[in-house]
Protein backbone atom coordinates (compact mmCIF):
# COMPACT_ATOMS: atom_id res chain seq x y z
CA UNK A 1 -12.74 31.65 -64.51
CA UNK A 2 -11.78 34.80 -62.56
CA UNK A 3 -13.86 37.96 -62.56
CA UNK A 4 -15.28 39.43 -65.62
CA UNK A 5 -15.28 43.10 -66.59
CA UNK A 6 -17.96 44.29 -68.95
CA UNK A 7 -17.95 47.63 -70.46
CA UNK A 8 -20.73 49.89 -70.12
CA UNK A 9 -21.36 53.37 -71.54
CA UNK A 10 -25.11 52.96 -71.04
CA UNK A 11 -25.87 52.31 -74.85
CA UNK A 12 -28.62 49.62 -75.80
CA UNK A 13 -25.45 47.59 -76.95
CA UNK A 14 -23.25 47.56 -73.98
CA UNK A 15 -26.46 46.09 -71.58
CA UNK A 16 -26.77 43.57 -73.90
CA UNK A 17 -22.90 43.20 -73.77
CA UNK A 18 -24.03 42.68 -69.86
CA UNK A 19 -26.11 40.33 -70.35
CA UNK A 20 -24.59 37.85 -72.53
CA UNK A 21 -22.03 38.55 -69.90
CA UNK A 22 -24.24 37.54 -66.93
CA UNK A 23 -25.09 34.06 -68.97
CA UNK A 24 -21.38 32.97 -69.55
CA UNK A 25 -20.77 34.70 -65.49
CA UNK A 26 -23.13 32.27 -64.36
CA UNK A 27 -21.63 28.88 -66.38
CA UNK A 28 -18.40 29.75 -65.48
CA UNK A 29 -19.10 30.73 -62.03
CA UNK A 30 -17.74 34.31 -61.84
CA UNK A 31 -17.99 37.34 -60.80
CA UNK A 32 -19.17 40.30 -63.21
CA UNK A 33 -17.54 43.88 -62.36
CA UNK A 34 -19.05 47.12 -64.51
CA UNK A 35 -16.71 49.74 -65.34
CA UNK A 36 -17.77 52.64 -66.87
CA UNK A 37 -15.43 55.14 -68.03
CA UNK A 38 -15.74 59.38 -67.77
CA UNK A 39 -13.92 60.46 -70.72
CA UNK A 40 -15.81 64.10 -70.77
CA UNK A 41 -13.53 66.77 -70.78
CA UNK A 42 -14.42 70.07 -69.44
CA UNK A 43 -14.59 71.94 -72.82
CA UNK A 44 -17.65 69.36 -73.40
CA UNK A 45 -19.30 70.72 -70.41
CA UNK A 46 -20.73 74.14 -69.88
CA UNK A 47 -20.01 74.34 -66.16
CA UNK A 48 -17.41 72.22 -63.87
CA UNK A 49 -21.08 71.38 -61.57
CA UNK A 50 -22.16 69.23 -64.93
CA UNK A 51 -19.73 67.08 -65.53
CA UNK A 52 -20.45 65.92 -61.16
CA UNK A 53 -23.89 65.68 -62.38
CA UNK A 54 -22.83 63.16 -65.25
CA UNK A 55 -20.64 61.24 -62.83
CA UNK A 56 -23.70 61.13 -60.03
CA UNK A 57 -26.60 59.78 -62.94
CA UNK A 58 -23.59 57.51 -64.26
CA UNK A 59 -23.52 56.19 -60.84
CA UNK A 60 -27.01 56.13 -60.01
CA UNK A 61 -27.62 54.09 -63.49
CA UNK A 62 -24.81 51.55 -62.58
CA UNK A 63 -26.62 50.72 -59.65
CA UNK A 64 -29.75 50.18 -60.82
CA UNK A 65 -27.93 47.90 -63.34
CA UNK A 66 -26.81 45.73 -60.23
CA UNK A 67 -30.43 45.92 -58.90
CA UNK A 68 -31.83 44.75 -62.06
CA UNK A 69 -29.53 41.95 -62.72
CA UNK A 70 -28.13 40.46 -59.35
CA UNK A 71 -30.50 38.27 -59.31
CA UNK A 72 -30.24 36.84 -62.68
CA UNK A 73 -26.39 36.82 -61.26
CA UNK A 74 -26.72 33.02 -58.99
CA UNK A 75 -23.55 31.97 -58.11
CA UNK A 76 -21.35 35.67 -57.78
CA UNK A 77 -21.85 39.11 -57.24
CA UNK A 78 -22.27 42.07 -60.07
CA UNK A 79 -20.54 45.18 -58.76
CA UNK A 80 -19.13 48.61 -60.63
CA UNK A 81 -16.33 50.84 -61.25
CA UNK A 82 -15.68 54.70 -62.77
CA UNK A 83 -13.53 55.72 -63.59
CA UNK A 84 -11.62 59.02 -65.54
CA UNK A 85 -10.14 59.05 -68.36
CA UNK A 86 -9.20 57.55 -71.64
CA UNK A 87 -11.81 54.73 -72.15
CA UNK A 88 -9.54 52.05 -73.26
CA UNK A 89 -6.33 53.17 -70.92
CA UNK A 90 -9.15 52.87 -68.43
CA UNK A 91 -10.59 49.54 -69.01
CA UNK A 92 -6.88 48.04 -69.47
CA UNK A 93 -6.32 48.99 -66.31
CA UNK A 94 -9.03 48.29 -64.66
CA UNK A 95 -8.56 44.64 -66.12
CA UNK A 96 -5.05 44.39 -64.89
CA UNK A 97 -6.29 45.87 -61.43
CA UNK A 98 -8.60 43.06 -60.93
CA UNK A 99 -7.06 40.58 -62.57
CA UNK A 100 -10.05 39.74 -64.38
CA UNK A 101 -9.95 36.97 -66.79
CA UNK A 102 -12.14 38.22 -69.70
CA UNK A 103 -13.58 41.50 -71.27
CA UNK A 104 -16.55 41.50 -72.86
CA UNK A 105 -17.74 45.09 -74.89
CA UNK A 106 -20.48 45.62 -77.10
CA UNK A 107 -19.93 46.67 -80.54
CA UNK A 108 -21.83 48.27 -83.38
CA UNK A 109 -19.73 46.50 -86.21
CA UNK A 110 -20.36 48.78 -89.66
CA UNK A 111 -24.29 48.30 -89.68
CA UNK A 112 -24.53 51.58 -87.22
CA UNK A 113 -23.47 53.95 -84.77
CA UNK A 114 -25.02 55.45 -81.41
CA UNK A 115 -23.94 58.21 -79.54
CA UNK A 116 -21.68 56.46 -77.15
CA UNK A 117 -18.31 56.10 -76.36
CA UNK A 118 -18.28 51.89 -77.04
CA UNK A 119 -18.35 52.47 -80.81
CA UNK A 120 -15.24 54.53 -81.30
CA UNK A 121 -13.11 52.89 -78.72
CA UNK A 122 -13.84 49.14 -79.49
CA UNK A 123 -10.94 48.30 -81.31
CA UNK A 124 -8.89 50.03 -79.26
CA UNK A 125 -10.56 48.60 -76.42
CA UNK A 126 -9.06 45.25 -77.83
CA UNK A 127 -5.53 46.21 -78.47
CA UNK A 128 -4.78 47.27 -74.93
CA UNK A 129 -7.07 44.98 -72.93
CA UNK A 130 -4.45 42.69 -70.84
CA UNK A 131 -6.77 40.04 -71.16
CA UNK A 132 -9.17 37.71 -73.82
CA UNK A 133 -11.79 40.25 -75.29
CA UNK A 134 -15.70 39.21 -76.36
CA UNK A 135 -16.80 41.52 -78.49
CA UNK A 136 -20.74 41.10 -78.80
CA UNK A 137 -22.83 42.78 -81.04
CA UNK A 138 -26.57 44.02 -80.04
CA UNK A 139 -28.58 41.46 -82.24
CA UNK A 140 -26.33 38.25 -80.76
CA UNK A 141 -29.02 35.90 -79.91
CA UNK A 142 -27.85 35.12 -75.48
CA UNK A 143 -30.00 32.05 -75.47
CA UNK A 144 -28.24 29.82 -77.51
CA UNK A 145 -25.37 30.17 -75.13
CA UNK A 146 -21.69 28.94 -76.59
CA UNK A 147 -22.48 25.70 -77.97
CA UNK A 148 -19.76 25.79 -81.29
CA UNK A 149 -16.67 27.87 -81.34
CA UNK A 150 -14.61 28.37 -84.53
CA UNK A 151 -11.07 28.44 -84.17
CA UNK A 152 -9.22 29.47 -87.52
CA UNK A 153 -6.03 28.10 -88.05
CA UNK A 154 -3.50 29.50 -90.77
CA UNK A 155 0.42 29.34 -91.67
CA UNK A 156 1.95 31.46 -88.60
CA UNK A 157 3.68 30.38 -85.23
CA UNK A 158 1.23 32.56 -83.12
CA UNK A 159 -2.05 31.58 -84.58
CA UNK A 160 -1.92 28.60 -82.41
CA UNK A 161 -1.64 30.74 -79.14
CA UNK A 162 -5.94 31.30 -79.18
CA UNK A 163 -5.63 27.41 -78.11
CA UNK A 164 -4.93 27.31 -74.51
CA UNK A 165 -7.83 30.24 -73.64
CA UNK A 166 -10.36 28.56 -76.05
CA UNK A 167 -9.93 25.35 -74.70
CA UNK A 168 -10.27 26.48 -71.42
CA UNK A 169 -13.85 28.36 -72.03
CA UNK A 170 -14.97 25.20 -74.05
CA UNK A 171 -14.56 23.14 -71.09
CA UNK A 172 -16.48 26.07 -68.99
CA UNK A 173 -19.60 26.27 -71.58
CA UNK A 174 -19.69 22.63 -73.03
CA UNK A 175 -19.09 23.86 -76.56
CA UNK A 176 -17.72 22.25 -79.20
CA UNK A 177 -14.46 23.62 -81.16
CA UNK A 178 -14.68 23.63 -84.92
CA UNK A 179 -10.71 23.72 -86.32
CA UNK A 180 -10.87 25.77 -89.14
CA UNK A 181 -7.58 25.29 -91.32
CA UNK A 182 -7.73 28.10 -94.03
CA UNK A 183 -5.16 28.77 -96.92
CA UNK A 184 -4.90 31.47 -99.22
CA UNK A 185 -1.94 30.03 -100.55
CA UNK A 186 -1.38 27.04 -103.48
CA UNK A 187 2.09 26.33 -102.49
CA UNK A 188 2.07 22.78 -100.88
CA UNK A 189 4.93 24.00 -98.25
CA UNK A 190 2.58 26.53 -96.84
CA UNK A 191 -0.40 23.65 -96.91
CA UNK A 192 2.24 21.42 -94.72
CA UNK A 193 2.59 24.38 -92.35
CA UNK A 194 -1.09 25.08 -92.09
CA UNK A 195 -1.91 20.83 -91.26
CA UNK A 196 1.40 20.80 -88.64
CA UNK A 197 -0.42 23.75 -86.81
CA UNK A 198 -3.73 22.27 -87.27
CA UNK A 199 -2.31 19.05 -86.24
CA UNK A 200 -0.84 20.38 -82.73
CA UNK A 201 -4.20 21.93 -81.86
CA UNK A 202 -5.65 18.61 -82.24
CA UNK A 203 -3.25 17.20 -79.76
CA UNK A 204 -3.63 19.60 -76.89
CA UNK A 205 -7.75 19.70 -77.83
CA UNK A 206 -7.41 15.47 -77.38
CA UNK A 207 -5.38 15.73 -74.10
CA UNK A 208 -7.67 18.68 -72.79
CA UNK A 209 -10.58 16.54 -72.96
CA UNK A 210 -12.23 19.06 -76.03
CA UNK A 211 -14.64 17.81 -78.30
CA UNK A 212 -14.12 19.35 -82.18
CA UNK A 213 -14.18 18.72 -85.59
CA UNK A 214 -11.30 19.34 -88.37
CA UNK A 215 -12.26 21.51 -91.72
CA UNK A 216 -10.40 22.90 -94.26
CA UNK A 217 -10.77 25.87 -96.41
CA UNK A 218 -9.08 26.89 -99.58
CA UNK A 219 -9.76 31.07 -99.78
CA UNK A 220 -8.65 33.67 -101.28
CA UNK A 221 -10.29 35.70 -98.49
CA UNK A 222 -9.75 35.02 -95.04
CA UNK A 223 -12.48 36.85 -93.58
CA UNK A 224 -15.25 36.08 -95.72
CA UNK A 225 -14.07 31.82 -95.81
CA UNK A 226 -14.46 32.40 -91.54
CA UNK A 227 -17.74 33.72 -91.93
CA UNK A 228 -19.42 31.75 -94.42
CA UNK A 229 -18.10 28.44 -92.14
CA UNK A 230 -19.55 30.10 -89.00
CA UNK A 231 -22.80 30.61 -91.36
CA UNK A 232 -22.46 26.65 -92.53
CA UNK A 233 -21.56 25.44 -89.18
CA UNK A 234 -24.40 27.42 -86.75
CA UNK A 235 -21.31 28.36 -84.56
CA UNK A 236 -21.77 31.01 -81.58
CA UNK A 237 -18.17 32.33 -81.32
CA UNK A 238 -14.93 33.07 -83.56
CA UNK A 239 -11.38 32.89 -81.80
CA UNK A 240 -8.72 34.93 -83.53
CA UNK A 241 -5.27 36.61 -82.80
CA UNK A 242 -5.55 40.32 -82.64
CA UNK A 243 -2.11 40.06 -84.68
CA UNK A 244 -4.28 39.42 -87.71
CA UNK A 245 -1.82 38.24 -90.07
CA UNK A 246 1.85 39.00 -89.05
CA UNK A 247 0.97 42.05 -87.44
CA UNK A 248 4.25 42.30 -84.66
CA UNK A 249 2.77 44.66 -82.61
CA UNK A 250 0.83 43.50 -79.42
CA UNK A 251 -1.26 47.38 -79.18
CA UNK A 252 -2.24 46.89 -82.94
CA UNK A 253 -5.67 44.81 -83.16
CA UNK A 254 -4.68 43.96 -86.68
CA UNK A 255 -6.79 44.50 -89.71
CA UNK A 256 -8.41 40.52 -90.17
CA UNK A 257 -9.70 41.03 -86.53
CA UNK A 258 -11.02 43.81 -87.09
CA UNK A 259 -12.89 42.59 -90.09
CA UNK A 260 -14.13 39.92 -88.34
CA UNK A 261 -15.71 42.07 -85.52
CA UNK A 262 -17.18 44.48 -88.27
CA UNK A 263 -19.13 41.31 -90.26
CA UNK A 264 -18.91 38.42 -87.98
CA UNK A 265 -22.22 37.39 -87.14
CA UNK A 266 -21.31 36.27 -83.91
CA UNK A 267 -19.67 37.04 -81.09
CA UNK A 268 -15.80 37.25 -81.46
CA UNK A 269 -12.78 36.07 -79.11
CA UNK A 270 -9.93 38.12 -79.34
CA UNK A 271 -7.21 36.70 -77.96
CA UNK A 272 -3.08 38.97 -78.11
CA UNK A 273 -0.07 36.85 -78.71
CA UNK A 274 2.45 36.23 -75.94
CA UNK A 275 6.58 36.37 -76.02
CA UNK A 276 8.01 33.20 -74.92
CA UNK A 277 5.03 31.31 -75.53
CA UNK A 278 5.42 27.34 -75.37
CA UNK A 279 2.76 25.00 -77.24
């Protein structure tokens, strides 16, 4: 996998972020850069001097963080970036800069907030990111690694676009991928729709070498049918479309991801649709 890019605002959450980030670095082999993002302006600051002091401790932290955890780093390097700005302009381009394969952010979901810039940019940290997005919250247990991924499936063309990047990381970690077909629907058509998606991701998941499992859920609620499987299942990771359901636009994180990031209680893939895409 190429380079990963963790977020870090210095919050108890985002160093956690870092370190479930260092685990999956050192499975897949990668590279970790830090990015941390000056968004003060100077109407926030008494004096132009502060806001160099801010960037200098900012600094000074982020390289403790590399002496701290380089060694728990073995097969790349942990390095950092600041820069100024809008936090999730920032960290899109910072992704597309280095071409880095995966985000990973801390979030606070709806049990709490701290006084950090990670909590009211982590959706929007998802809709612009360029690339896959773990969002992990502080409590997500690192040991247990990614053993069981759940990949909901429902009626739409793009919900089978997660596929290709969630096989992919399976392969990396070893895990397992749960198919998770879910209706909310009792018309049979849709149910046909829902088993020919379900039945294409078990295709490329056969010819990818992917272990998994099919289920099926009838729901009336999408969100709370994903995370009462997870629950049943012991899984470590959701994949979803940031489209949510039918959501057309690509800088949108969609409302059903963003319920699942809230009250997931794991970690959760969010993967953006693509134009042109080919299954």
């Amino acid at each position: 996998m190429k380079d990963i890019l963790v977020a870090i605002d210095f919050s108890k959450g985002s160093e956690h972020a870092l370190q479930y980030a260092i685990e999956l670095a050192n499975t897949a082999q990668s590279n970790i850069i830090m990015i941390w993002v000056d968004n003060i302006s100077i109407q926030e600051v008494t004096l132009a001097a502060e806001t160099s002091e801010i960037r200098e401790e900012a600094k000074k932290n982020l390289e403790e963080f590399v002496q701290k955890y380089k060694s728990q780093l073995k097969p790349g390097k942990i390095s950092y970036k600041i820069r100024k700005g809008k936090v999730y302009l920032e960290l899109s381009t910072q992704a597309k800069q280095c071409e880095c394969g995966l985000l990973i952010t801390g979030t606070h979901g709806v049990t709490g907030f701290e006084e950090y810039w990670i909590g009211s940019n982590a959706f929007r940290v998802v809709s612009y990111a360029p690339c896959p997005v773990i969002s992990v919250k502080s409590n997500t247990d690192i040991s247990r690694g990614i053993r069981r991924i759940v990949l909901p499936i429902i009626h739409t063309p793009q919900t089978i676009q997660k596929v290709q990047f969630t096989a992919k990381l399976a392969r990396i970690t070893g895990a397992d991928i749960n198919i998770l077909g879910l209706n909310s629907s009792r018309l049979k058509t849709m149910q046909r729709v829902i088993e020919n998606n379900v039945n294409k991701v078990e295709r490329y998941l056969i010819d990818a070498g992917v272990n998994f499992v099919i289920d099926y859920v009838m729901t009336d609620n999408l969100t709370s049918a994903i995370v009462e499987h997870v629950q049943k299942v012991d899984a470590d990771l959701i994949a979803v479309m940031t489209d949510g359901q039918n959501e057309p636009s690509t800088t949108v994180m969609g409302q059903f991801a963003q319920q699942l990031v809230n009250f997931a209680p794991v970690p959760v893939l969010s993967i953006h649709p693509r134009d042109n895409f080919t299954f």
